[in-house]
PDB file of N, CA and C in Angstrom:
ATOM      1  N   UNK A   1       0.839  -1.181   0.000  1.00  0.00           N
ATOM      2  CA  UNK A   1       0.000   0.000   0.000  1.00  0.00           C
ATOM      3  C   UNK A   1       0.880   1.239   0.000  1.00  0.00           C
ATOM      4  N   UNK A   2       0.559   2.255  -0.340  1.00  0.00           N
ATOM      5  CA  UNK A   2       1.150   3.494  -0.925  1.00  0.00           C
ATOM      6  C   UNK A   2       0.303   4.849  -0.369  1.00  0.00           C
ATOM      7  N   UNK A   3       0.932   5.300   0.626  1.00  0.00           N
ATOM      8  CA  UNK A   3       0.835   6.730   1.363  1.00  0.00           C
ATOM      9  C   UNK A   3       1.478   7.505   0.910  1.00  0.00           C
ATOM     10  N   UNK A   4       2.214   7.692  -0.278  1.00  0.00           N
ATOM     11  CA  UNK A   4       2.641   9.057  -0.243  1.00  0.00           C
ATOM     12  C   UNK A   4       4.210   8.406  -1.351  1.00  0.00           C
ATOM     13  N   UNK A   5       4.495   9.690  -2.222  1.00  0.00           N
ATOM     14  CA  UNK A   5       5.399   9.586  -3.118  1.00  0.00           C
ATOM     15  C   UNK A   5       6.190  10.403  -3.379  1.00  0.00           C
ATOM     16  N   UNK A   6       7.518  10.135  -3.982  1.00  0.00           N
ATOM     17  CA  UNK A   6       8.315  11.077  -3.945  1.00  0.00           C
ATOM     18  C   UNK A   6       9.194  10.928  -5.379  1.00  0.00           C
ATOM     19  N   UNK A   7       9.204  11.715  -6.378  1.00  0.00           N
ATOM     20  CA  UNK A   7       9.428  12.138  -7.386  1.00  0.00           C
ATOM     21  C   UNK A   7      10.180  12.795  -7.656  1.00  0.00           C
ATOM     22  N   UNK A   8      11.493  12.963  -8.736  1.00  0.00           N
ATOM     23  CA  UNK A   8      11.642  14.021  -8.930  1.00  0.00           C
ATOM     24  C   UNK A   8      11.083  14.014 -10.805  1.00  0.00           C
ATOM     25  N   UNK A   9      10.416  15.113 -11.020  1.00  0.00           N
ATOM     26  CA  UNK A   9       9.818  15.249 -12.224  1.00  0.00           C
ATOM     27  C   UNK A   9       8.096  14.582 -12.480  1.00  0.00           C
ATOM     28  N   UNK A  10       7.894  14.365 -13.057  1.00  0.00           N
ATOM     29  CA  UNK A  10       6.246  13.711 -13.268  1.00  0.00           C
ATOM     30  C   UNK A  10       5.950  12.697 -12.755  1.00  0.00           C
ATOM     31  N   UNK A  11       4.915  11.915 -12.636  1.00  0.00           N
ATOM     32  CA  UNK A  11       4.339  10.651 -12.482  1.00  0.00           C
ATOM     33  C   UNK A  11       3.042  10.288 -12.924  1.00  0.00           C
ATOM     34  N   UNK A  12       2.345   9.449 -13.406  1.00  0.00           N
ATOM     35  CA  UNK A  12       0.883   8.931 -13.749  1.00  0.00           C
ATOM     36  C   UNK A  12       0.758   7.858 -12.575  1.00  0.00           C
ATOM     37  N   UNK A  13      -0.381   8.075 -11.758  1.00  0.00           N
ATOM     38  CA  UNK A  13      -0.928   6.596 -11.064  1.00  0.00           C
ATOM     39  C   UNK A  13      -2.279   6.436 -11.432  1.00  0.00           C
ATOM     40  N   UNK A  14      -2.280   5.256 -10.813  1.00  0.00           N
ATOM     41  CA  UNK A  14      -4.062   4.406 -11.530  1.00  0.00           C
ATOM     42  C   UNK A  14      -4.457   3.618 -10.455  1.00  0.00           C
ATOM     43  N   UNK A  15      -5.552   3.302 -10.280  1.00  0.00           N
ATOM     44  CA  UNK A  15      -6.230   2.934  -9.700  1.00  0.00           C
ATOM     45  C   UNK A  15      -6.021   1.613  -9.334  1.00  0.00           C
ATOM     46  N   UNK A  16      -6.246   0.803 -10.679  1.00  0.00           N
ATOM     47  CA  UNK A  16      -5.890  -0.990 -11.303  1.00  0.00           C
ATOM     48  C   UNK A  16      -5.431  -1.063 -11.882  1.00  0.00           C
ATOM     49  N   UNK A  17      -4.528  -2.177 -11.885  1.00  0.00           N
ATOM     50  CA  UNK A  17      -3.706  -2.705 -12.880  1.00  0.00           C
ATOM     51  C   UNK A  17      -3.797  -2.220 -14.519  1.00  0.00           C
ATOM     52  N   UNK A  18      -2.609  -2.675 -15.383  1.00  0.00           N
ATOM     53  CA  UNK A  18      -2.598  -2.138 -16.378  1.00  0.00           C
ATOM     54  C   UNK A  18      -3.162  -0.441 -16.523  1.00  0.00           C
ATOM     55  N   UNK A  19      -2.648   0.062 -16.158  1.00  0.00           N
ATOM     56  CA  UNK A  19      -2.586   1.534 -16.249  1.00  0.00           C
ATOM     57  C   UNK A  19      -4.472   2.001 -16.725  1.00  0.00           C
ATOM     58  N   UNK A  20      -5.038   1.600 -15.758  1.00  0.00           N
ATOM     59  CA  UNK A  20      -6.783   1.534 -15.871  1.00  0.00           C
ATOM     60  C   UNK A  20      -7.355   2.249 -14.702  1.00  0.00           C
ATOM     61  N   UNK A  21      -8.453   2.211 -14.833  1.00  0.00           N
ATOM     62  CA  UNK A  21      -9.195   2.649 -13.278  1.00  0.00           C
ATOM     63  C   UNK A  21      -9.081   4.578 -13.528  1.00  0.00           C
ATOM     64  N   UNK A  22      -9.235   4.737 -12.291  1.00  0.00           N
ATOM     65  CA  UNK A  22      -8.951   6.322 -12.125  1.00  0.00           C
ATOM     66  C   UNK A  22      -7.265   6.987 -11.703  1.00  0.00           C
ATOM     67  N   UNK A  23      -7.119   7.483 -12.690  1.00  0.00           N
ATOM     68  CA  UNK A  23      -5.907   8.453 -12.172  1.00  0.00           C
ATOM     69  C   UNK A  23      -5.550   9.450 -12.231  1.00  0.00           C
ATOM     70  N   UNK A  24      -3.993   9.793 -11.990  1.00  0.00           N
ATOM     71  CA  UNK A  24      -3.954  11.153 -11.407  1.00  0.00           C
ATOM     72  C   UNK A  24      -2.680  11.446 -11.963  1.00  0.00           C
ATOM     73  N   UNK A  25      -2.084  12.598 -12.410  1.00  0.00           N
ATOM     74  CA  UNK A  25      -0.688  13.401 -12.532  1.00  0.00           C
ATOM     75  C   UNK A  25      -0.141  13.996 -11.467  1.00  0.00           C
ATOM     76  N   UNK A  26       1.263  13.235 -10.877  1.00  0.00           N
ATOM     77  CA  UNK A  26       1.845  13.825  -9.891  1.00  0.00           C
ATOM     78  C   UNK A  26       3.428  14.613 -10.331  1.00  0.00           C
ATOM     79  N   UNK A  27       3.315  15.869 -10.108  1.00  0.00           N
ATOM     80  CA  UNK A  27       4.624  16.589 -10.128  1.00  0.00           C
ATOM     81  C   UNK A  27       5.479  16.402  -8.736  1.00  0.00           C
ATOM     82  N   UNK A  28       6.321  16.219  -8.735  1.00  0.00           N
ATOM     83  CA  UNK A  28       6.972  15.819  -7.363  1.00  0.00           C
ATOM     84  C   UNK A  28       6.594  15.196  -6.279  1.00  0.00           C
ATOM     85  N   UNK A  29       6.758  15.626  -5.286  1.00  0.00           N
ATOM     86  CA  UNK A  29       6.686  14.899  -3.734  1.00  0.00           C
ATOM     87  C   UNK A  29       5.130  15.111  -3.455  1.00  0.00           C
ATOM     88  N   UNK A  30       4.455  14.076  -3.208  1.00  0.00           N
ATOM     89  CA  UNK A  30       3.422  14.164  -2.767  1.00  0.00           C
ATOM     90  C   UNK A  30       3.455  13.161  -1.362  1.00  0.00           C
ATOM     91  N   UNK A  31       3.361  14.176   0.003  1.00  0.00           N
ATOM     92  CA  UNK A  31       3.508  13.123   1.485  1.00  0.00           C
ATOM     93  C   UNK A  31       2.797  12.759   2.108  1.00  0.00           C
ATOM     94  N   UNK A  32       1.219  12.767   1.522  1.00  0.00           N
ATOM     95  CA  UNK A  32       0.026  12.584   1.895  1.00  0.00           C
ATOM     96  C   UNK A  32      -1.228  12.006   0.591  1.00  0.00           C
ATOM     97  N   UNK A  33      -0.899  11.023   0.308  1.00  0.00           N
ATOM     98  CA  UNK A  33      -2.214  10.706  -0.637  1.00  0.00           C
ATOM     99  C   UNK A  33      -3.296  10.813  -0.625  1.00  0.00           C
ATOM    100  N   UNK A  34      -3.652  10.504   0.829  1.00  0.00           N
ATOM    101  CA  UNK A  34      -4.950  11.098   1.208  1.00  0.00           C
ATOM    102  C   UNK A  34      -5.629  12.196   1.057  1.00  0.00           C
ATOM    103  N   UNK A  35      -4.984  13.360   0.626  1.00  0.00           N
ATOM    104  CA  UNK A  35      -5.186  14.720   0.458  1.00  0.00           C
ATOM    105  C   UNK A  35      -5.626  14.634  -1.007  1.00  0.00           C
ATOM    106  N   UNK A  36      -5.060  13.859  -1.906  1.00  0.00           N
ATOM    107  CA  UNK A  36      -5.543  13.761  -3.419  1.00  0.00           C
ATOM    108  C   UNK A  36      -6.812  12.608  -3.506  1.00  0.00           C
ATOM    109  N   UNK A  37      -6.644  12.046  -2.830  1.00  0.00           N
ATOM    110  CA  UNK A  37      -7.700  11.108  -2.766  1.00  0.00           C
ATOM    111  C   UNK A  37      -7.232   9.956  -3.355  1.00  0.00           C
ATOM    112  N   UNK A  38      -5.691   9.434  -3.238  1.00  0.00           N
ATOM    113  CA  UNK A  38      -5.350   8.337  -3.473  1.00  0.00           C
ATOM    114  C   UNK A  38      -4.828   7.270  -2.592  1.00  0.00           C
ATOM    115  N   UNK A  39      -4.955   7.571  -1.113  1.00  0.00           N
ATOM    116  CA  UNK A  39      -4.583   6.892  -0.299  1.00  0.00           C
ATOM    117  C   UNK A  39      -4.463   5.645  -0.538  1.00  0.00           C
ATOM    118  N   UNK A  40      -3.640   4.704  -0.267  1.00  0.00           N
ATOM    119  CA  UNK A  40      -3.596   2.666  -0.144  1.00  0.00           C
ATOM    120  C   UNK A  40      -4.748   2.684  -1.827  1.00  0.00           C
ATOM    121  N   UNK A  41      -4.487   3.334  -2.498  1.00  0.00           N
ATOM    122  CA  UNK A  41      -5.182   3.062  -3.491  1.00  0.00           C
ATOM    123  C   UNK A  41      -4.243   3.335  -5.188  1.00  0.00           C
ATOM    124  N   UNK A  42      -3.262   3.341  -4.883  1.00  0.00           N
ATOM    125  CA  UNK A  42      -2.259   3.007  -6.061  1.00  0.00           C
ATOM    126  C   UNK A  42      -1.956   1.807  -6.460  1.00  0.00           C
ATOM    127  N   UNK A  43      -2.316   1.134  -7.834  1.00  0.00           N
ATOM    128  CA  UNK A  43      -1.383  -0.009  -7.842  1.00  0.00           C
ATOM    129  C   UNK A  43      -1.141   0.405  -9.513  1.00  0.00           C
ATOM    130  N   UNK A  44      -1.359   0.850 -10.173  1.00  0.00           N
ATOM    131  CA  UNK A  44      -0.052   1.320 -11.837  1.00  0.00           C
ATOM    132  C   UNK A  44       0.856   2.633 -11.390  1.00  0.00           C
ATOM    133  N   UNK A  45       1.861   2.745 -11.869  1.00  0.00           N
ATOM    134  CA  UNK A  45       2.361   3.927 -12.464  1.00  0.00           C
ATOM    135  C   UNK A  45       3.025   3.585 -13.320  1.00  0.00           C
ATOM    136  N   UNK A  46       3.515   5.063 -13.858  1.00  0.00           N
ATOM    137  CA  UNK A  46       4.155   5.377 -15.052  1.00  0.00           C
ATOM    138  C   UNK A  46       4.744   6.215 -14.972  1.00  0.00           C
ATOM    139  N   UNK A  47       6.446   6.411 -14.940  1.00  0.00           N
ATOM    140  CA  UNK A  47       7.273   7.196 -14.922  1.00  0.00           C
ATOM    141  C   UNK A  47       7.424   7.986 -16.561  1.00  0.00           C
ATOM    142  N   UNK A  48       7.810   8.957 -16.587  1.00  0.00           N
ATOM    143  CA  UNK A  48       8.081   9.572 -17.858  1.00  0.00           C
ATOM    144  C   UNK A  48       7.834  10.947 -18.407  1.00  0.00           C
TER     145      UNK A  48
END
């Protein structure tokens, strides 16, 4: 499970597998998921 991320430059997360479900664009450090409304609720990303 996934509280919080730390980046340097972009990120894509998703909801479910294979880059599906609902997601979101993260620019850097994000230390609270909960605040975006992604708390324990990451399982794709995509660096790039």
């Amino acid at each position: 499970m996934t509280s919080s991320i730390a980046a340097s430059g972009s990120v894509k997360i998703w909801s479910e597998h294979d880059c599906k479900g609902r997601s979101l664009v993260i620019d850097g450090d994000v230390t609270d998921l909960a605040e975006v409304g992604f708390d324990d609720a990451v399982v794709s990303i995509f660096f790039g």
